[in-house]
Protein backbone atom coordinates (compact mmCIF):
# COMPACT_ATOMS: atom_id res chain seq x y z
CA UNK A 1 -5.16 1.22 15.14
CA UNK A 2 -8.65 1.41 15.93
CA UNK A 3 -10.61 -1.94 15.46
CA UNK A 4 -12.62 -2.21 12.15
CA UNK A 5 -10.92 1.65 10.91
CA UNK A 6 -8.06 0.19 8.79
CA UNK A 7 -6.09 3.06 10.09
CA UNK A 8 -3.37 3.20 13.21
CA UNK A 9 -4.11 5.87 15.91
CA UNK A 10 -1.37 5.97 18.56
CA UNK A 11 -4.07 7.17 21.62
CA UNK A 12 -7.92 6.30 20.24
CA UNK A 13 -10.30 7.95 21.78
CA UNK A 14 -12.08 6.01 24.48
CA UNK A 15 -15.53 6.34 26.11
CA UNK A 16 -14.50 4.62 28.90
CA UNK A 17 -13.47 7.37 32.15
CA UNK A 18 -11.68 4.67 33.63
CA UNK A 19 -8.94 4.31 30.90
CA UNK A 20 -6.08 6.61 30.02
CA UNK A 21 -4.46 7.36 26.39
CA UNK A 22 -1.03 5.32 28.04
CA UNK A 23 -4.05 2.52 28.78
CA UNK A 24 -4.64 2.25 25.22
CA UNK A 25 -1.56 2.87 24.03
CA UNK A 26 -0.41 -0.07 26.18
CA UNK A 27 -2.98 -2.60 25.04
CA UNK A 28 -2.69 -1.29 21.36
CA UNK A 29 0.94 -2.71 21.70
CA UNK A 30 0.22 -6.09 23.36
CA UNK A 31 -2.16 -6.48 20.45
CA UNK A 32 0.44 -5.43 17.75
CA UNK A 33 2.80 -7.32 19.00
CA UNK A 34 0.47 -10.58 19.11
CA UNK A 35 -0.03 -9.76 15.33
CA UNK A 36 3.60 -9.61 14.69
CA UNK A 37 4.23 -12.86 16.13
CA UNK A 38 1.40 -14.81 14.80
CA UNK A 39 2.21 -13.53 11.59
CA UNK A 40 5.70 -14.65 12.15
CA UNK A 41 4.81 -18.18 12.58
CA UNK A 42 1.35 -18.69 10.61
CA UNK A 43 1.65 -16.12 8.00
CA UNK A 44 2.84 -15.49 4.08
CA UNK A 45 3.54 -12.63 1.93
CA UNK A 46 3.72 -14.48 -1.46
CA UNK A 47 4.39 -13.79 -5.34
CA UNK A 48 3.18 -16.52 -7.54
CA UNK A 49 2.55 -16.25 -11.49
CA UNK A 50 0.15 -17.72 -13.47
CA UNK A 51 0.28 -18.91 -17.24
CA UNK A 52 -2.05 -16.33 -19.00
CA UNK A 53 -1.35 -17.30 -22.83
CA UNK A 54 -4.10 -16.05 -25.72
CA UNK A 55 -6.90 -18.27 -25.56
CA UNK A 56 -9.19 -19.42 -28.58
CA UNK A 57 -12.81 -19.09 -27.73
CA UNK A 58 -15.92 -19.89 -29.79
CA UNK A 59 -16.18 -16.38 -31.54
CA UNK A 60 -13.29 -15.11 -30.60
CA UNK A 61 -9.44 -14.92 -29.56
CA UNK A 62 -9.10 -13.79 -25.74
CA UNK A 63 -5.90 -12.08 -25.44
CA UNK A 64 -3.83 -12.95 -22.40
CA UNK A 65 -0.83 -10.87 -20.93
CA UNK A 66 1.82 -9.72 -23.16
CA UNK A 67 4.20 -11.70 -20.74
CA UNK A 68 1.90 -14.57 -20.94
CA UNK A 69 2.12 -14.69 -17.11
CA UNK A 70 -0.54 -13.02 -14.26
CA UNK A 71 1.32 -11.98 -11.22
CA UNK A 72 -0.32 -13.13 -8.23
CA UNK A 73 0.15 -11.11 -5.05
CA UNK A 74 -1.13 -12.31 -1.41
CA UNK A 75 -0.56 -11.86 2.57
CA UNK A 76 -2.17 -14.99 4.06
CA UNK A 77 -2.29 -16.41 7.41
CA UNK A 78 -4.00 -20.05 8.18
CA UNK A 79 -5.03 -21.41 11.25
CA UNK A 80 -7.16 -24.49 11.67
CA UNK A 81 -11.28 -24.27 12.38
CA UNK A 82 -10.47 -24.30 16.25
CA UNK A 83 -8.51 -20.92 16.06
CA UNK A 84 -10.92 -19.38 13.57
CA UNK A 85 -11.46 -16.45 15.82
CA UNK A 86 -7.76 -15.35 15.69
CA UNK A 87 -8.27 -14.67 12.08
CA UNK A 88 -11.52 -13.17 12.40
CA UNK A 89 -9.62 -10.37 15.04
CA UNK A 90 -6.70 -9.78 12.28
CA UNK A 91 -9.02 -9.31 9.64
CA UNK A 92 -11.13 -6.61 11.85
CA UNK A 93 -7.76 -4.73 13.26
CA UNK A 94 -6.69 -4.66 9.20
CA UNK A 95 -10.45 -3.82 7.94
CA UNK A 96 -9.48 -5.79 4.97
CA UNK A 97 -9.05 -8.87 3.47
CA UNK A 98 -11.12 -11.98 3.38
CA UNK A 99 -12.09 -15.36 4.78
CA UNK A 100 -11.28 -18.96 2.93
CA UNK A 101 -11.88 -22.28 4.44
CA UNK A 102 -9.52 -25.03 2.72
CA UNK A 103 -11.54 -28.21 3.40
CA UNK A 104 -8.05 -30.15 2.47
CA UNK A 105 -7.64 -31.41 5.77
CA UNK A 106 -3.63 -32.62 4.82
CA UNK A 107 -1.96 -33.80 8.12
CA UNK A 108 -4.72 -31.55 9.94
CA UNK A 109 -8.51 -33.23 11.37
CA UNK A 110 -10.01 -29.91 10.87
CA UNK A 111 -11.24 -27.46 7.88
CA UNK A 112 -8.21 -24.95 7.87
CA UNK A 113 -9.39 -21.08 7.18
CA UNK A 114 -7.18 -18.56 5.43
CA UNK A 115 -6.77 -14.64 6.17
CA UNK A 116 -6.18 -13.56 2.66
CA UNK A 117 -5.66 -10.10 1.94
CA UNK A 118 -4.96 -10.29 -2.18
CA UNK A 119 -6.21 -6.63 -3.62
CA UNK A 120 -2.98 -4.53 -4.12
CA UNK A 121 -4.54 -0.96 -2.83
CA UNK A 122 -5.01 -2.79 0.48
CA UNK A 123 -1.46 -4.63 0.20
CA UNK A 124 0.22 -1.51 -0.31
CA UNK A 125 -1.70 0.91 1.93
CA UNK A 126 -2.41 -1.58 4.71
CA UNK A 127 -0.50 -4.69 5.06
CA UNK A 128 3.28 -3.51 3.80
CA UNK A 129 3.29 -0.12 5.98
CA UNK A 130 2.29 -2.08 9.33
CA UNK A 131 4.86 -4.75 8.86
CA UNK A 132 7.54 -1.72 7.90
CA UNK A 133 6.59 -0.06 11.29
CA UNK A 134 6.52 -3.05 12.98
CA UNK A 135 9.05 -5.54 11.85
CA UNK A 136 8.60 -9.74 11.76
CA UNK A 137 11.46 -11.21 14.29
CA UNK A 138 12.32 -14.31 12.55
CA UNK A 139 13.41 -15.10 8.84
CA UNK A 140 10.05 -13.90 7.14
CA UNK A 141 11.06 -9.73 7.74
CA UNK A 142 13.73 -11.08 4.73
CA UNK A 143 10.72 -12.47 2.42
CA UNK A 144 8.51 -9.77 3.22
CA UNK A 145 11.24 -7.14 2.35
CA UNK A 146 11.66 -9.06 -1.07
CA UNK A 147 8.03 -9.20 -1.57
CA UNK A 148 7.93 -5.44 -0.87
CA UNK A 149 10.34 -5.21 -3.41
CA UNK A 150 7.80 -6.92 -5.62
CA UNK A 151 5.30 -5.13 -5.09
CA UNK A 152 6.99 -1.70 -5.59
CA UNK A 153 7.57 -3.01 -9.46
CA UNK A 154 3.88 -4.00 -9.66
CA UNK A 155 3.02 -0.62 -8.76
CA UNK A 156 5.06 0.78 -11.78
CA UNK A 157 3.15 -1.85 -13.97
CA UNK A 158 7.00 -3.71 -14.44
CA UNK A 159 5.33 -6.65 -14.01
CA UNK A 160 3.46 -6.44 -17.78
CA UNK A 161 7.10 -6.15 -19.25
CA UNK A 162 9.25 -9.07 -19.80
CA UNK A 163 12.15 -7.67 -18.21
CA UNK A 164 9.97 -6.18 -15.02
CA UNK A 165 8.55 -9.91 -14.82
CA UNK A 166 12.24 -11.37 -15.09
CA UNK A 167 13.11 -9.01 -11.97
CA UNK A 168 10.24 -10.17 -9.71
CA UNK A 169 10.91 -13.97 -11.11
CA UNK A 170 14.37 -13.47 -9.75
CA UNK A 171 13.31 -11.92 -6.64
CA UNK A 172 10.83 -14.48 -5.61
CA UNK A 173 12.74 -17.51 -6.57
CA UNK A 174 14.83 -16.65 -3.05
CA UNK A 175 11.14 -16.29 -1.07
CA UNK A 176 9.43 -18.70 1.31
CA UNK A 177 10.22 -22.25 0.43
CA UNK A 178 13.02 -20.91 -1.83
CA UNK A 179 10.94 -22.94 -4.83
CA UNK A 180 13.19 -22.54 -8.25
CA UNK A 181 11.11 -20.84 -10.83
CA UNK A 182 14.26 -21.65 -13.14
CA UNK A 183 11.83 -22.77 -15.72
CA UNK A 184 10.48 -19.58 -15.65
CA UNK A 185 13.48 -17.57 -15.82
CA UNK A 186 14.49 -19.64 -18.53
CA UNK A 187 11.59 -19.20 -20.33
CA UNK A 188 11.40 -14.86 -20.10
CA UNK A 189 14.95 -14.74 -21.21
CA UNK A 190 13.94 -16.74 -24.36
């Protein structure tokens, strides 16, 4: 991939006469492969739902979602204000996405910054087909193939029908930190 294109390009095209296509195509590796890993340890594809009931308003009643849940879709990676740069560079070799700081400092003395990439066009044209050319080496290729999973239902609008929502519930509640949304479950069946 070309820096700042959002596309992959096995041999760019480079001005320089010193540099061969095997050149590139051996520093385009080196730099995948740093993404790979850093996502590995720093990074999260996440599913996360948010109570959307109807809401009463002055004039008016707002509707919420029929499900009375938003589904909530993100790739993030964090690194602390030191190692800003290193999100900066993912963000430019994706060409999408944006920058956070998260001034909750936690166990950390710094700001910590997040690599978000949250809009599903870029998610599903971007993020998902790198990571299924180039797979994750420890236990995140599982969440990210479940969160793939995910996504593929929220791209056939499942995720505005109870039972759709049920299915990505179920999915996620195995993700990441493994946190039970048994509540949840619980409460779609009902």
């Amino acid at each position: 991939m070309i820096e700042g294109q959002g596309k992959y390009n096995p041999c760019p095209i480079n001005n320089s006469k010193n540099m061969t296509c095997a050149d590139n195509q051996q520093e385009r590796l080196i730099k995948i492969g740093w993404i790979v890993g850093f996502v590995d340890g720093e990074g999260c594809f996440s599913i996360n739902f948010i109570k959307q009931n109807d809401k009463k308003e002055k004039n008016r009643l707002r509707r919420g979602y029929r499900t009375g849940y938003q589904v909530m879709h993100e790739f993030v990676v964090t690194q602390g204000e030191k190692s800003l740069d290193s999100l900066k560079y993912m963000q430019r070799y994706f060409n999408v996405g944006n920058m956070h700081p998260n001034k909750r400092y936690d166990n950390h003395k710094e700001i910590l910054y997040r690599y978000v990439v949250r809009k599903r066009e870029d998610i599903i044209k971007t993020i998902i087909p790198f990571f299924e050319k180039y797979n994750l080496q420890t236990s995140k290729q599982d969440d990210f193939r479940k969160f793939v999973q995910c996504m593929k239902l929220i791209e056939k609008n499942k995720h505005l029908t109870k039972n759709g929502l049920l299915k990505i519930v179920k999915i996620t509640n195995s993700m990441n930190r493994k946190k039970s949304r048994t509540e949840l479950i619980r409460i779609l069946r009902d």
